[in-house]
PDB file of N, CA and C in Angstrom:
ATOM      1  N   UNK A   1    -141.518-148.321 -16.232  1.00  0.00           N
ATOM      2  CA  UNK A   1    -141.670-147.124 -17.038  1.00  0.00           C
ATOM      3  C   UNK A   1    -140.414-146.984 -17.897  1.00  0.00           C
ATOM      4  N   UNK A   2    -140.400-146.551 -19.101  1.00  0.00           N
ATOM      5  CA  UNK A   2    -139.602-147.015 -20.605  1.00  0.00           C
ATOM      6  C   UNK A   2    -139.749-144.972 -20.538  1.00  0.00           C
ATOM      7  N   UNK A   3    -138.638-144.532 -20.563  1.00  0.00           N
ATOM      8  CA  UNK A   3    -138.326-142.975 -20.808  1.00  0.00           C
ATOM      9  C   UNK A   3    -137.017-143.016 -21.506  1.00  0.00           C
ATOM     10  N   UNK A   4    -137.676-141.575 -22.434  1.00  0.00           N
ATOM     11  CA  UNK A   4    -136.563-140.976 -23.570  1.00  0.00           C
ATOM     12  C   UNK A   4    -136.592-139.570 -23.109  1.00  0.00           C
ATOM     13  N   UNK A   5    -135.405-138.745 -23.604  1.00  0.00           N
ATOM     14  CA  UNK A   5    -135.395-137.422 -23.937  1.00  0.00           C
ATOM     15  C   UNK A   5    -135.599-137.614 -25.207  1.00  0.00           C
ATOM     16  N   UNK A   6    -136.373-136.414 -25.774  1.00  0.00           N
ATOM     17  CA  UNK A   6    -137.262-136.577 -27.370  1.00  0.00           C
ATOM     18  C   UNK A   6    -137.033-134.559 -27.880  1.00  0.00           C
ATOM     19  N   UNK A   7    -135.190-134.305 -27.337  1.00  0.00           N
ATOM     20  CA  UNK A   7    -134.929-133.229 -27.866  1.00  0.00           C
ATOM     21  C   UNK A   7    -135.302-132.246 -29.342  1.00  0.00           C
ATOM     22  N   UNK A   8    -135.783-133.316 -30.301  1.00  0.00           N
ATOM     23  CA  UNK A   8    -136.674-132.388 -31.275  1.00  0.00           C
ATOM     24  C   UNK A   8    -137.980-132.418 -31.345  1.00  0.00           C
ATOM     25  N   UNK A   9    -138.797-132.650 -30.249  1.00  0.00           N
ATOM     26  CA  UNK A   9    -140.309-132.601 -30.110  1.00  0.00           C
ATOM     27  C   UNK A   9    -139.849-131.404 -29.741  1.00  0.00           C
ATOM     28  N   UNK A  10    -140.942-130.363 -30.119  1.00  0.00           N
ATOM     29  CA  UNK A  10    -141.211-129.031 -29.704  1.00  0.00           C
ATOM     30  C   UNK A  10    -142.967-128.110 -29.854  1.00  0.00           C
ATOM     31  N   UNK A  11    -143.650-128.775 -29.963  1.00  0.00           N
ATOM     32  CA  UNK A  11    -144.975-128.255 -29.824  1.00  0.00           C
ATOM     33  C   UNK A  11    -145.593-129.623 -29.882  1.00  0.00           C
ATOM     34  N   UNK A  12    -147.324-128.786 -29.560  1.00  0.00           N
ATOM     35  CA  UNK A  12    -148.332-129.725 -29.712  1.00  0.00           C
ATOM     36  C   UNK A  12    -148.515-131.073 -30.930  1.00  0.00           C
ATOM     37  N   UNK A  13    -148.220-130.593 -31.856  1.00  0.00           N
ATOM     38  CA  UNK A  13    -148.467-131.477 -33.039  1.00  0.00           C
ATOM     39  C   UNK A  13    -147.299-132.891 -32.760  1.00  0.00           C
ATOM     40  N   UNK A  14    -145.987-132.581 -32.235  1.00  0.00           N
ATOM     41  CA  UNK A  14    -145.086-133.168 -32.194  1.00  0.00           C
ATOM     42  C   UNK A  14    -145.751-134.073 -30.778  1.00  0.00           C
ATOM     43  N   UNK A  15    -146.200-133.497 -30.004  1.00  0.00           N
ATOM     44  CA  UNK A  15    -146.652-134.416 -28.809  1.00  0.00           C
ATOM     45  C   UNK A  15    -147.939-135.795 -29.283  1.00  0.00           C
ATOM     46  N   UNK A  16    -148.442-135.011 -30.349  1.00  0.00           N
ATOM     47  CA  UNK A  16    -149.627-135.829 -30.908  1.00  0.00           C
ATOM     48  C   UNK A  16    -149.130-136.845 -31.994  1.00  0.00           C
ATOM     49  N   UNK A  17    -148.037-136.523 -32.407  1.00  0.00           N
ATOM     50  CA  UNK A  17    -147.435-137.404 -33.453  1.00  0.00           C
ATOM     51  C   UNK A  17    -146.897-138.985 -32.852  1.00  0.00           C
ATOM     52  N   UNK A  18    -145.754-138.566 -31.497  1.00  0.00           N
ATOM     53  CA  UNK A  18    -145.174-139.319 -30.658  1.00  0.00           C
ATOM     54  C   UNK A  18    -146.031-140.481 -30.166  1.00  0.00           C
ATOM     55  N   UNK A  19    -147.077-139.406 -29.382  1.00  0.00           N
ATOM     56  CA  UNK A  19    -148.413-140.047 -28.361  1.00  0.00           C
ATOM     57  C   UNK A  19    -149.132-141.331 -29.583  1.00  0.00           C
ATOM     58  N   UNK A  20    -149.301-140.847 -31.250  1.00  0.00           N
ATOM     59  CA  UNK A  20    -150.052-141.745 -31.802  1.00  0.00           C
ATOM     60  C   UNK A  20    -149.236-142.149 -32.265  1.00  0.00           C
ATOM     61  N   UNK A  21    -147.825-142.844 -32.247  1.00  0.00           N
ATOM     62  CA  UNK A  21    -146.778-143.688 -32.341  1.00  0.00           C
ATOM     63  C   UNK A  21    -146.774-144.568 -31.908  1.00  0.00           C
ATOM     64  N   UNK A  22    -146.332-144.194 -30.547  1.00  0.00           N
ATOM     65  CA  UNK A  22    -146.489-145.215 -29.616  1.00  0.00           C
ATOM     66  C   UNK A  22    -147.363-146.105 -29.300  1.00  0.00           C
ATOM     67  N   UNK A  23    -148.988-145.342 -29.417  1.00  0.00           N
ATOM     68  CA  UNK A  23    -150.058-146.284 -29.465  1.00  0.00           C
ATOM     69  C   UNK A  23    -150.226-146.933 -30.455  1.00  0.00           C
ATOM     70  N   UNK A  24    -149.550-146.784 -31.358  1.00  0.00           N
ATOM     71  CA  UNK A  24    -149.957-147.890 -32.380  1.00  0.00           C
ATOM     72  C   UNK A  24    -148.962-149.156 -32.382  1.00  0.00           C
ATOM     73  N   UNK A  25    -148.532-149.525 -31.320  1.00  0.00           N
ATOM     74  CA  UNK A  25    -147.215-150.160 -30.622  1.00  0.00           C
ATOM     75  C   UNK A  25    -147.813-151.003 -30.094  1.00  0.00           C
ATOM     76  N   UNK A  26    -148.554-150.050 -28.785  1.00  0.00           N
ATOM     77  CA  UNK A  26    -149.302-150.456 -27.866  1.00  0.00           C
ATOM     78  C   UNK A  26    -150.584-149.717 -27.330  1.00  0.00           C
ATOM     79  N   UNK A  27    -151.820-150.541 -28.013  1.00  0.00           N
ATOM     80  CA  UNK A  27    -153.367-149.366 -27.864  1.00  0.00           C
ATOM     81  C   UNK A  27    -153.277-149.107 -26.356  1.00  0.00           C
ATOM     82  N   UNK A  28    -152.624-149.512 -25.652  1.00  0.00           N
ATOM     83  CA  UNK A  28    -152.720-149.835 -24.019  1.00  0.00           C
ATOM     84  C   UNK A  28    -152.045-148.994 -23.511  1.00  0.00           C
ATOM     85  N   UNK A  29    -150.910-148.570 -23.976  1.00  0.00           N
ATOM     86  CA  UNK A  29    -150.065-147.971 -23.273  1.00  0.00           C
ATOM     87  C   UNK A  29    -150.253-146.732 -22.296  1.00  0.00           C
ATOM     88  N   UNK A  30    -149.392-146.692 -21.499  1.00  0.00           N
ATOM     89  CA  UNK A  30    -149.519-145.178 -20.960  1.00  0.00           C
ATOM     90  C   UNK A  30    -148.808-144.157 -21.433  1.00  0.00           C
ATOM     91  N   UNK A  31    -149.015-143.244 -21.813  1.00  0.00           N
ATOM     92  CA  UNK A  31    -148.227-142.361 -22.466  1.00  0.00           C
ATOM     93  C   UNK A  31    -148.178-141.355 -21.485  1.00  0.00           C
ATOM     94  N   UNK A  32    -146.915-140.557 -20.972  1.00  0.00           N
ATOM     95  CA  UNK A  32    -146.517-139.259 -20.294  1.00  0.00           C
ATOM     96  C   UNK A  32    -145.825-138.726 -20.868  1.00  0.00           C
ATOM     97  N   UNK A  33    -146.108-136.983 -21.473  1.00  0.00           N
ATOM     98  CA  UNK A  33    -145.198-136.503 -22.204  1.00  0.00           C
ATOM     99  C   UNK A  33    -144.977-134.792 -21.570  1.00  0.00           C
ATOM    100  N   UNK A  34    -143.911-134.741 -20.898  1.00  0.00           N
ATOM    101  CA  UNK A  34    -143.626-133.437 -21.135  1.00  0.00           C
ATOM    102  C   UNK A  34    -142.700-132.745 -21.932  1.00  0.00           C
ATOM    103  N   UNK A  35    -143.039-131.657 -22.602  1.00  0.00           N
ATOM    104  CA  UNK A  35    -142.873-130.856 -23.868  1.00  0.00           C
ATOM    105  C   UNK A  35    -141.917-130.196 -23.648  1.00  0.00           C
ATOM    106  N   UNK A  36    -141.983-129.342 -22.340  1.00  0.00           N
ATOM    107  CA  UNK A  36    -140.997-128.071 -21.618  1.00  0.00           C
ATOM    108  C   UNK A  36    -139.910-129.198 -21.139  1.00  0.00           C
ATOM    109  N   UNK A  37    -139.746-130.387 -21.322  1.00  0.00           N
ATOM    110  CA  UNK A  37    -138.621-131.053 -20.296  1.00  0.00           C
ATOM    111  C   UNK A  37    -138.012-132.274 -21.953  1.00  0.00           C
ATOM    112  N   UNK A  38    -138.799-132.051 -22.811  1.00  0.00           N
ATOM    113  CA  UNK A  38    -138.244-133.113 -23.504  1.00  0.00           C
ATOM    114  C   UNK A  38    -138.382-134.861 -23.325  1.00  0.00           C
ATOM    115  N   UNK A  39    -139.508-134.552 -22.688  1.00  0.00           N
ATOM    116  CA  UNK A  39    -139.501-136.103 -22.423  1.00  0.00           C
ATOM    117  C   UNK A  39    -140.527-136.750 -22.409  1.00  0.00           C
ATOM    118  N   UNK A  40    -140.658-137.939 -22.668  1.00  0.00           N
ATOM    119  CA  UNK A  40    -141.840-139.011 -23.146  1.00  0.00           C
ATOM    120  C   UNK A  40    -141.312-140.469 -22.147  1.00  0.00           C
ATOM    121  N   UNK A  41    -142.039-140.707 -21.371  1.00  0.00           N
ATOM    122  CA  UNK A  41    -142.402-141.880 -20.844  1.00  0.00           C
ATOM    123  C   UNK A  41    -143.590-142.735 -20.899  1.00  0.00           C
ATOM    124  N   UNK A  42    -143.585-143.931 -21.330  1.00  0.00           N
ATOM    125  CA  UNK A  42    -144.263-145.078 -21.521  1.00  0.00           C
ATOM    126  C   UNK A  42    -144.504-146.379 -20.762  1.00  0.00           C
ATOM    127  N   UNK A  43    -145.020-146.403 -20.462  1.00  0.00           N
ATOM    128  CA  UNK A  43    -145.565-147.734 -19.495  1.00  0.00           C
ATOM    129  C   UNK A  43    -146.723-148.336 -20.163  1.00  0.00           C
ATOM    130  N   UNK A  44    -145.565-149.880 -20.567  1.00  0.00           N
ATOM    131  CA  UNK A  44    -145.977-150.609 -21.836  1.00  0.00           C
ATOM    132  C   UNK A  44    -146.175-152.200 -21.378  1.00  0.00           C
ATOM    133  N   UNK A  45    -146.948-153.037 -21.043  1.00  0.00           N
ATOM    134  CA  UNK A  45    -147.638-154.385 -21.044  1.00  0.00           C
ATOM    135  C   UNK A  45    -146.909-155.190 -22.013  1.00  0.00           C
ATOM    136  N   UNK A  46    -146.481-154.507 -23.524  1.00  0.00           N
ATOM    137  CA  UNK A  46    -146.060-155.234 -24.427  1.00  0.00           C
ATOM    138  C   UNK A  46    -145.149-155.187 -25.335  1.00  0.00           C
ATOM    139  N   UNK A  47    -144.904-153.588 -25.506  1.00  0.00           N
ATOM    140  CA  UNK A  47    -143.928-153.396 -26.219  1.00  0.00           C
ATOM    141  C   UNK A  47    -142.102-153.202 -25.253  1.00  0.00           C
ATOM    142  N   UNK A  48    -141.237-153.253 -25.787  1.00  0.00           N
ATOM    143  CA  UNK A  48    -139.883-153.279 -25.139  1.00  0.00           C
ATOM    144  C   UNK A  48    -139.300-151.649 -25.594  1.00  0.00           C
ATOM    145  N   UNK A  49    -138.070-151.304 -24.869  1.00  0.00           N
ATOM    146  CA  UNK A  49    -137.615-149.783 -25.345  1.00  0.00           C
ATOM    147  C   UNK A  49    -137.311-149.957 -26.391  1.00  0.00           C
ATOM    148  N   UNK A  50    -136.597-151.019 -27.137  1.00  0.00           N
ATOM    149  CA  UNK A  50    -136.155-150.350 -28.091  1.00  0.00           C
ATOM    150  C   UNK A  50    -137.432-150.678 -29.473  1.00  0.00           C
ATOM    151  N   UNK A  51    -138.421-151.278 -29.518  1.00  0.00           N
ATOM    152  CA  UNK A  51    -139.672-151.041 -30.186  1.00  0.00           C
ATOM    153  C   UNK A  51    -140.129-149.724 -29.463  1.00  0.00           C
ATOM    154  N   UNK A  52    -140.350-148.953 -28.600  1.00  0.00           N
ATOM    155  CA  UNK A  52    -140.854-148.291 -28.537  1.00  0.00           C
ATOM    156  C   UNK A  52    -140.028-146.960 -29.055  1.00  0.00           C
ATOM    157  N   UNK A  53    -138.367-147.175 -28.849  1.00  0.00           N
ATOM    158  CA  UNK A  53    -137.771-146.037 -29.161  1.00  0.00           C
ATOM    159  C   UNK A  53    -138.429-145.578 -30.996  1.00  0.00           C
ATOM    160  N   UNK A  54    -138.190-147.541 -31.399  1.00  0.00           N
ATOM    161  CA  UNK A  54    -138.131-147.436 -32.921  1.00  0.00           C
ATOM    162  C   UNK A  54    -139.768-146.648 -33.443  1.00  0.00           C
ATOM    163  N   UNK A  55    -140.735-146.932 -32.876  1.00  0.00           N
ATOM    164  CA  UNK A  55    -142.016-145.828 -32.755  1.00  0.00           C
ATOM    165  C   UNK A  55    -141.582-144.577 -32.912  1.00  0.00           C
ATOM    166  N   UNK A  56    -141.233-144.063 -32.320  1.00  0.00           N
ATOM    167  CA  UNK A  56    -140.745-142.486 -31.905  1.00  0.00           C
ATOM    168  C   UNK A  56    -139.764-142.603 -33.522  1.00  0.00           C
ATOM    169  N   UNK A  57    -138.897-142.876 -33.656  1.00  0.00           N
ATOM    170  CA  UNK A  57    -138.001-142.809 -34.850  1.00  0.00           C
ATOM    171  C   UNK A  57    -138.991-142.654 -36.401  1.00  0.00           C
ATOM    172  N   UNK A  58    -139.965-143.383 -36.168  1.00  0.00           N
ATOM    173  CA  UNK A  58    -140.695-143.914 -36.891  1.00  0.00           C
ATOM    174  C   UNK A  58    -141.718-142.531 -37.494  1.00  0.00           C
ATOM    175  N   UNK A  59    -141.919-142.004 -36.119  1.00  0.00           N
ATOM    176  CA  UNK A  59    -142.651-140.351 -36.245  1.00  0.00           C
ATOM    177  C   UNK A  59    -141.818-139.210 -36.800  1.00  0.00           C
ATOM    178  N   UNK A  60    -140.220-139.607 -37.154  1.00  0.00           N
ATOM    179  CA  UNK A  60    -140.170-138.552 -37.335  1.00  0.00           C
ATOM    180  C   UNK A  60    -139.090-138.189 -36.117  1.00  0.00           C
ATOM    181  N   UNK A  61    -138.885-138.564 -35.324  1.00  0.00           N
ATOM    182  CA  UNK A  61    -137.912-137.767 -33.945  1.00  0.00           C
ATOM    183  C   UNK A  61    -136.935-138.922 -33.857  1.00  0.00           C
ATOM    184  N   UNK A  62    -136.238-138.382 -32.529  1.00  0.00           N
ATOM    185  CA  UNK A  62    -134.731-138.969 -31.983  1.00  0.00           C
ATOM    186  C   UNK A  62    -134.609-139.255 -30.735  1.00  0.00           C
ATOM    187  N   UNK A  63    -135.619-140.104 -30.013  1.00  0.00           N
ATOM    188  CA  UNK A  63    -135.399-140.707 -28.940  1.00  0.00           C
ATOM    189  C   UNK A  63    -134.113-141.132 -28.399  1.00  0.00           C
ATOM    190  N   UNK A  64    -133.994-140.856 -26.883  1.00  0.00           N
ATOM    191  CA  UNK A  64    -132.244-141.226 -26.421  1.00  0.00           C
ATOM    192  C   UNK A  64    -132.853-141.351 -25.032  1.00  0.00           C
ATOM    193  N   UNK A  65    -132.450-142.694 -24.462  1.00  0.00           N
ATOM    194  CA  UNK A  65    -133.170-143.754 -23.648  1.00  0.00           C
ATOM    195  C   UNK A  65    -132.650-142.818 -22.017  1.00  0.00           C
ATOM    196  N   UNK A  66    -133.281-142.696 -21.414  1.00  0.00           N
ATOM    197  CA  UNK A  66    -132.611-141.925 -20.391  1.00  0.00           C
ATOM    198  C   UNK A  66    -133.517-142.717 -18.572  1.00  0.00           C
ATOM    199  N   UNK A  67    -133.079-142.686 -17.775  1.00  0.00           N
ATOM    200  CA  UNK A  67    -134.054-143.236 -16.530  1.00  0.00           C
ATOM    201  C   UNK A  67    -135.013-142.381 -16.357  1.00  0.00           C
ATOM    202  N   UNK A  68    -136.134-143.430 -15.810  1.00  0.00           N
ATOM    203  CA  UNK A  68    -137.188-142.656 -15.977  1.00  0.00           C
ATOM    204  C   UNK A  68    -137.609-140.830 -14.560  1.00  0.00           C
ATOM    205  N   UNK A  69    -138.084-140.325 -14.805  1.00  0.00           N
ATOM    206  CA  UNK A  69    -138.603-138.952 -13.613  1.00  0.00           C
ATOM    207  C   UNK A  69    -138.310-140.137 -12.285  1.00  0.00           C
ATOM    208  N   UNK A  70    -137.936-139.822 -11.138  1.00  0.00           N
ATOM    209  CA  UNK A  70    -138.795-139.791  -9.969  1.00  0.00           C
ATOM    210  C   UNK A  70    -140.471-139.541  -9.688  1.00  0.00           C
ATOM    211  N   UNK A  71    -140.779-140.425  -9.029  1.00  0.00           N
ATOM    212  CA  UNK A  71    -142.075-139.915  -8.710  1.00  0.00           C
ATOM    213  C   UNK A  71    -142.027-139.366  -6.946  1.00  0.00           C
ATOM    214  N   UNK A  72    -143.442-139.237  -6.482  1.00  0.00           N
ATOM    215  CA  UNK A  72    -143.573-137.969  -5.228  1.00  0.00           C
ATOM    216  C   UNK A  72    -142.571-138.976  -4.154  1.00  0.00           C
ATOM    217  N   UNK A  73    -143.318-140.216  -4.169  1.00  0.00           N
ATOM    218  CA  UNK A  73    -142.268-141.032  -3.336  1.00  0.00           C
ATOM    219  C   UNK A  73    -140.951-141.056  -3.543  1.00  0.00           C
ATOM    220  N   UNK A  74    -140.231-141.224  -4.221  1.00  0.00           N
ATOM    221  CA  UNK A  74    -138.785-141.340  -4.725  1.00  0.00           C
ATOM    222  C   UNK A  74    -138.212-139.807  -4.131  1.00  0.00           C
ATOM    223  N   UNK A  75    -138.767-138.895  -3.896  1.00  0.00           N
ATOM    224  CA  UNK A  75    -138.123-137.526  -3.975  1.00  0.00           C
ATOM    225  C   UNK A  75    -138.033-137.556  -2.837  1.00  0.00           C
ATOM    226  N   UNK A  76    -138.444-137.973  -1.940  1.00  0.00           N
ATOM    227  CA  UNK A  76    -137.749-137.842  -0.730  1.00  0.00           C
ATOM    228  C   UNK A  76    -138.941-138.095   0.448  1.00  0.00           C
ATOM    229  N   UNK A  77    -139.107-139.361   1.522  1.00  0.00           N
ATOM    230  CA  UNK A  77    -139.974-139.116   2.116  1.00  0.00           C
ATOM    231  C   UNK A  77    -141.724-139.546   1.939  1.00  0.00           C
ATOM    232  N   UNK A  78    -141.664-139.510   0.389  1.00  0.00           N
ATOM    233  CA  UNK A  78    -143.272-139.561   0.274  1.00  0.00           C
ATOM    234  C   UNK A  78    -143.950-138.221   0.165  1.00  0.00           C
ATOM    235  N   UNK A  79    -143.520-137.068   0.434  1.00  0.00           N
ATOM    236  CA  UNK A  79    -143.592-135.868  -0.221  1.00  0.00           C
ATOM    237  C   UNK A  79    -143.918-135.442  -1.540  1.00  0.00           C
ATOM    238  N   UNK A  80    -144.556-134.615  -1.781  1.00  0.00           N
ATOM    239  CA  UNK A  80    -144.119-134.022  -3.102  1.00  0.00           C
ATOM    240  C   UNK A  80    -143.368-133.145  -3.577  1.00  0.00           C
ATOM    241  N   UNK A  81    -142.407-132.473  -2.585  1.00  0.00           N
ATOM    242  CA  UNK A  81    -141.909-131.487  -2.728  1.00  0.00           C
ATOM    243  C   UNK A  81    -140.392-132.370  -1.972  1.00  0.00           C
ATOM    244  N   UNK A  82    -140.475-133.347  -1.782  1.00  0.00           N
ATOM    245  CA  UNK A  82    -139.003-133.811  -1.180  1.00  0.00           C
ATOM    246  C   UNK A  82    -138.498-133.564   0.282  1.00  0.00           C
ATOM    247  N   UNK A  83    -139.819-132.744   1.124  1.00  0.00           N
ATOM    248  CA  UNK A  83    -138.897-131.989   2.471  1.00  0.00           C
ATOM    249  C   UNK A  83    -139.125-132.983   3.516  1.00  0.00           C
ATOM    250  N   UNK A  84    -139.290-133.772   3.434  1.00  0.00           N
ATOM    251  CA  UNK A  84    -139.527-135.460   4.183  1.00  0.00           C
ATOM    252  C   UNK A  84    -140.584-134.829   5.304  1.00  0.00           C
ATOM    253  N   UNK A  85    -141.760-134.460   5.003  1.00  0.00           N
ATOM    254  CA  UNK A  85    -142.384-134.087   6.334  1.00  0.00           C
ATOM    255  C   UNK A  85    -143.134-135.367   6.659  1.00  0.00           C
TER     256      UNK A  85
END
């Protein structure tokens, strides 16, 4: 998974701009974008970060390469909330 903070996305249109960026990169891709957190993650078969950053640049924004979220496993346990039950 290929993650940016995408600090001047700020609404819907900007999520739709990014999202059809990237796919035109890669029709395949996975795209995850949250809006309230600034961030866009990609899980890509073909394209590399910095083609994908250059996508995002390409729309219009300022991708800045950051590690990707944790997922439920990573947080602790296998949890989703991290309390190792």
């Amino acid at each position: 998974m290929i993650a940016f903070e995408v600090n001047d996305m700020s609404c819907g249109h900007c999520v739709g701009a990014i999202t059809e960026a990237l796919k035109a990169v890669d029709r395949d891709a996975r795209v995850e974008i949250d809006l309230a957190q600034h961030r866009v993650q990609v899980e890509s078969g073909s394209a590399g970060a910095e083609q994908l950053a250059e996508a995002i640049r390409g729309a219009g924004y300022s991708p800045v390469p950051v590690a990707p979220a944790a997922g439920p496993a990573a947080a602790g346990g296998g949890s989703c909330c991290g309390c190792r039950r």
